[in-house]
Protein backbone atom coordinates (compact mmCIF):
# COMPACT_ATOMS: atom_id res chain seq x y z
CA UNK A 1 169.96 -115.68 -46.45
CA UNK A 2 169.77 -112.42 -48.78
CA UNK A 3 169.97 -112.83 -52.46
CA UNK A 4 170.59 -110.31 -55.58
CA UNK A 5 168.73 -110.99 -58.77
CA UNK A 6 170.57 -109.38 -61.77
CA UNK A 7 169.30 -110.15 -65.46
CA UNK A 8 172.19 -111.70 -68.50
CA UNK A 9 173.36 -108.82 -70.38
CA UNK A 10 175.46 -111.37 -73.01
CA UNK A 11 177.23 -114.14 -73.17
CA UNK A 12 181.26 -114.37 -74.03
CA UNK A 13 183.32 -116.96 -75.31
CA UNK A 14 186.90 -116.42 -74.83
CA UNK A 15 189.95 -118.35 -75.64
CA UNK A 16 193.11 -117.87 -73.53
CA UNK A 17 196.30 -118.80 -75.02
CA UNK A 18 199.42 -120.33 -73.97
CA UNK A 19 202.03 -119.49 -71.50
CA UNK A 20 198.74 -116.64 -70.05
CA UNK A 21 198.76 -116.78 -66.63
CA UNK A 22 194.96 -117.32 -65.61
CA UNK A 23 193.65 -114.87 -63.14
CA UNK A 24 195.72 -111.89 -64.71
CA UNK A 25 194.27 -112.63 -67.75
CA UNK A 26 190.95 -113.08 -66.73
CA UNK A 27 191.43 -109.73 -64.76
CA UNK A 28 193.05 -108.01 -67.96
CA UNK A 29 190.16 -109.31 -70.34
CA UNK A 30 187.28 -107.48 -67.90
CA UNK A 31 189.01 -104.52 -67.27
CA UNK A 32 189.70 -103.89 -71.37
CA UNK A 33 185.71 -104.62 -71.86
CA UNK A 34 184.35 -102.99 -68.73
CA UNK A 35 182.91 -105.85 -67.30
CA UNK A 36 181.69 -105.25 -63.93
CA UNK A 37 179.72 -108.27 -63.21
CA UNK A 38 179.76 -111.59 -63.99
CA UNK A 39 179.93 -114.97 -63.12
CA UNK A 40 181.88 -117.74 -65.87
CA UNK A 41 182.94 -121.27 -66.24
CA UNK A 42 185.97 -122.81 -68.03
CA UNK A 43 187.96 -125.68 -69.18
CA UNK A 44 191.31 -126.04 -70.67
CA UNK A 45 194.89 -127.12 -69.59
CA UNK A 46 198.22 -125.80 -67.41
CA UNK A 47 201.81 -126.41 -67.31
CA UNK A 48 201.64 -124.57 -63.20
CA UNK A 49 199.18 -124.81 -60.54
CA UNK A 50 198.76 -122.40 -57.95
CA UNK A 51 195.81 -122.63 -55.78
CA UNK A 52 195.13 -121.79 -51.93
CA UNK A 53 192.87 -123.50 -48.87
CA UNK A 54 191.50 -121.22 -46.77
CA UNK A 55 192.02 -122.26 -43.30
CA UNK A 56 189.83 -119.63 -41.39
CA UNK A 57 192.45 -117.55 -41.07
CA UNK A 58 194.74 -117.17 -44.37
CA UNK A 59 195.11 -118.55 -47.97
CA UNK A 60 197.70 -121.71 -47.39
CA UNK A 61 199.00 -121.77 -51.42
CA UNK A 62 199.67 -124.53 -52.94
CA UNK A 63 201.69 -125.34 -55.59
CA UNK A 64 202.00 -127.87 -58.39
CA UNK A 65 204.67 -128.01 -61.10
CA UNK A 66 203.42 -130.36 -64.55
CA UNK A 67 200.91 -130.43 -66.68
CA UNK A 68 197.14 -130.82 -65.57
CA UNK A 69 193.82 -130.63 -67.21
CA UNK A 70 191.59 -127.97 -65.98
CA UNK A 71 188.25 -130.17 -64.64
CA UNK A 72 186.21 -126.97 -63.91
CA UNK A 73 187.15 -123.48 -63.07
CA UNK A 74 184.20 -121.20 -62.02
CA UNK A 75 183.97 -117.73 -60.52
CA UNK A 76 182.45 -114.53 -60.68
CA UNK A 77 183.76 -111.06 -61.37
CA UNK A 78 182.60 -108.09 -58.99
CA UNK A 79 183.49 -104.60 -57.92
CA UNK A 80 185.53 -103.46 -54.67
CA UNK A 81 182.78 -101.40 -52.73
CA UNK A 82 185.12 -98.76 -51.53
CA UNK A 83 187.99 -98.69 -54.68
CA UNK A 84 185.70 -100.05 -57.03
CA UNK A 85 188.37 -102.28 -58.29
CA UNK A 86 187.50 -105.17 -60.36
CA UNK A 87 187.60 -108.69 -58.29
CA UNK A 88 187.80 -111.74 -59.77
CA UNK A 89 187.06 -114.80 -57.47
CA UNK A 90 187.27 -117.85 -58.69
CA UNK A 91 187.98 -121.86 -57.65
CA UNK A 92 189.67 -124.26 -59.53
CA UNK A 93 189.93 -128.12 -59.69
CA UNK A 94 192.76 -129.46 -61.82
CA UNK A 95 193.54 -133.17 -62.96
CA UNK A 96 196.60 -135.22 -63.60
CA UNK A 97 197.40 -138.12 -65.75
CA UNK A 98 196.54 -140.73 -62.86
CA UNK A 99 192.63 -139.35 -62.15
CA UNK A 100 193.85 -137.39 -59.10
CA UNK A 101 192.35 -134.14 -58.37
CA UNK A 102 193.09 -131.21 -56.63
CA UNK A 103 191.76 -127.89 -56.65
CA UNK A 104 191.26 -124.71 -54.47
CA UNK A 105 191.01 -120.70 -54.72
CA UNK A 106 192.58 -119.46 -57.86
CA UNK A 107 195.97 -117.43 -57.52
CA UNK A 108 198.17 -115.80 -59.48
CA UNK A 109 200.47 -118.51 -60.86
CA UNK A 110 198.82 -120.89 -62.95
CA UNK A 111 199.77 -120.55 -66.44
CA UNK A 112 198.22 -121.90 -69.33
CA UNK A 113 199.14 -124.93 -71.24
CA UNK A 114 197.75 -125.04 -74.11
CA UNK A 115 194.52 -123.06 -73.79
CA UNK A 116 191.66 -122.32 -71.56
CA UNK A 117 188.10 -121.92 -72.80
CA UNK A 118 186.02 -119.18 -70.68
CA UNK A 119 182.49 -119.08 -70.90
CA UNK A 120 181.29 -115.64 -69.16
CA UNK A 121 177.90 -114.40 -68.58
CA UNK A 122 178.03 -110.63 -68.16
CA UNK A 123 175.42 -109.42 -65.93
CA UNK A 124 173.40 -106.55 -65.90
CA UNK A 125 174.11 -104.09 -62.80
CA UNK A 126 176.76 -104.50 -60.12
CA UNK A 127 177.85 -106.60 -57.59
CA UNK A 128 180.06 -105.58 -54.71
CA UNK A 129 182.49 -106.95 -52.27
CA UNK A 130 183.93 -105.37 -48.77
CA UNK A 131 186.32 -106.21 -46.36
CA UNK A 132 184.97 -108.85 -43.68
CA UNK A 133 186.83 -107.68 -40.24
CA UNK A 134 185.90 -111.53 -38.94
CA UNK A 135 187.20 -113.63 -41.73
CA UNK A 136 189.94 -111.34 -43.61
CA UNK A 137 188.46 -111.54 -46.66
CA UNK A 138 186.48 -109.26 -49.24
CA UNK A 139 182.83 -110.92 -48.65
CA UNK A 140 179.65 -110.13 -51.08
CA UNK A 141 177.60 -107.24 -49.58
CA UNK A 142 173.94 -107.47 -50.23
């Protein structure tokens, strides 16, 4: 196990409107404020659902057409170790009007209906990601 201990610079409160599709806008917000670490939490609503399992190998997407609550949506924002890129990671669990639930890695794809509340805690420092040969994906380096 390694760990990273980074200190709260401030705390955001941000309202996403409408018709926004999530993970851009998320994406758009840090990169406007130079965020470059961060981990948040948020609530809220879509009219579009796109999420992905990962299988071990690849992202199978999944996709869901009506309108769904947003039960919890929770991620953190770090920094592309060799592009130093913004990344924004985040899972998702959504709700529809019988109690069933379904959630998943956030993609691009799941737009907003009527709002989503973010609460982000921008950290001090950095946090990076590189490419994991093994699993395909961009993995926390410590």
């Amino acid at each position: 196990m390694n760990s990273v201990i980074l200190d709260i610079k401030q705390v955001r409160f941000v309202k996403f409107e409408d018709g926004e599709d999530i993970l851009k806008s998320i994406l758009n917000y840090v990169n406007i404020n130079e965020i470059n670490c961060a981990v948040f939490y948020g609530i809220g609503a879509v009219k579009k659902a796109e999420f992905g399992f990962y299988d071990g190998n690849s992202y199978k997407t999944i996709s869901k057409n009506e309108n769904l609550e947003i039960i919890s949506c929770i991620g953190n924002i770090s920094l592309d170790i060799n592009t130093k890129e913004k990344i924004v990671h985040c899972h998702i669990v959504f709700g529809d009007n019988k109690g069933n639930a379904y959630g998943g890695h956030l993609l691009e794809g799941c737009i907003i209906s009527p709002t989503l509340e973010l609460t982000m805690f921008e950290l001090k420092g950095e946090l990076f990601r590189e490419f994991d040969e093994k699993t395909k994906l961009k993995l926390i380096k410590m």
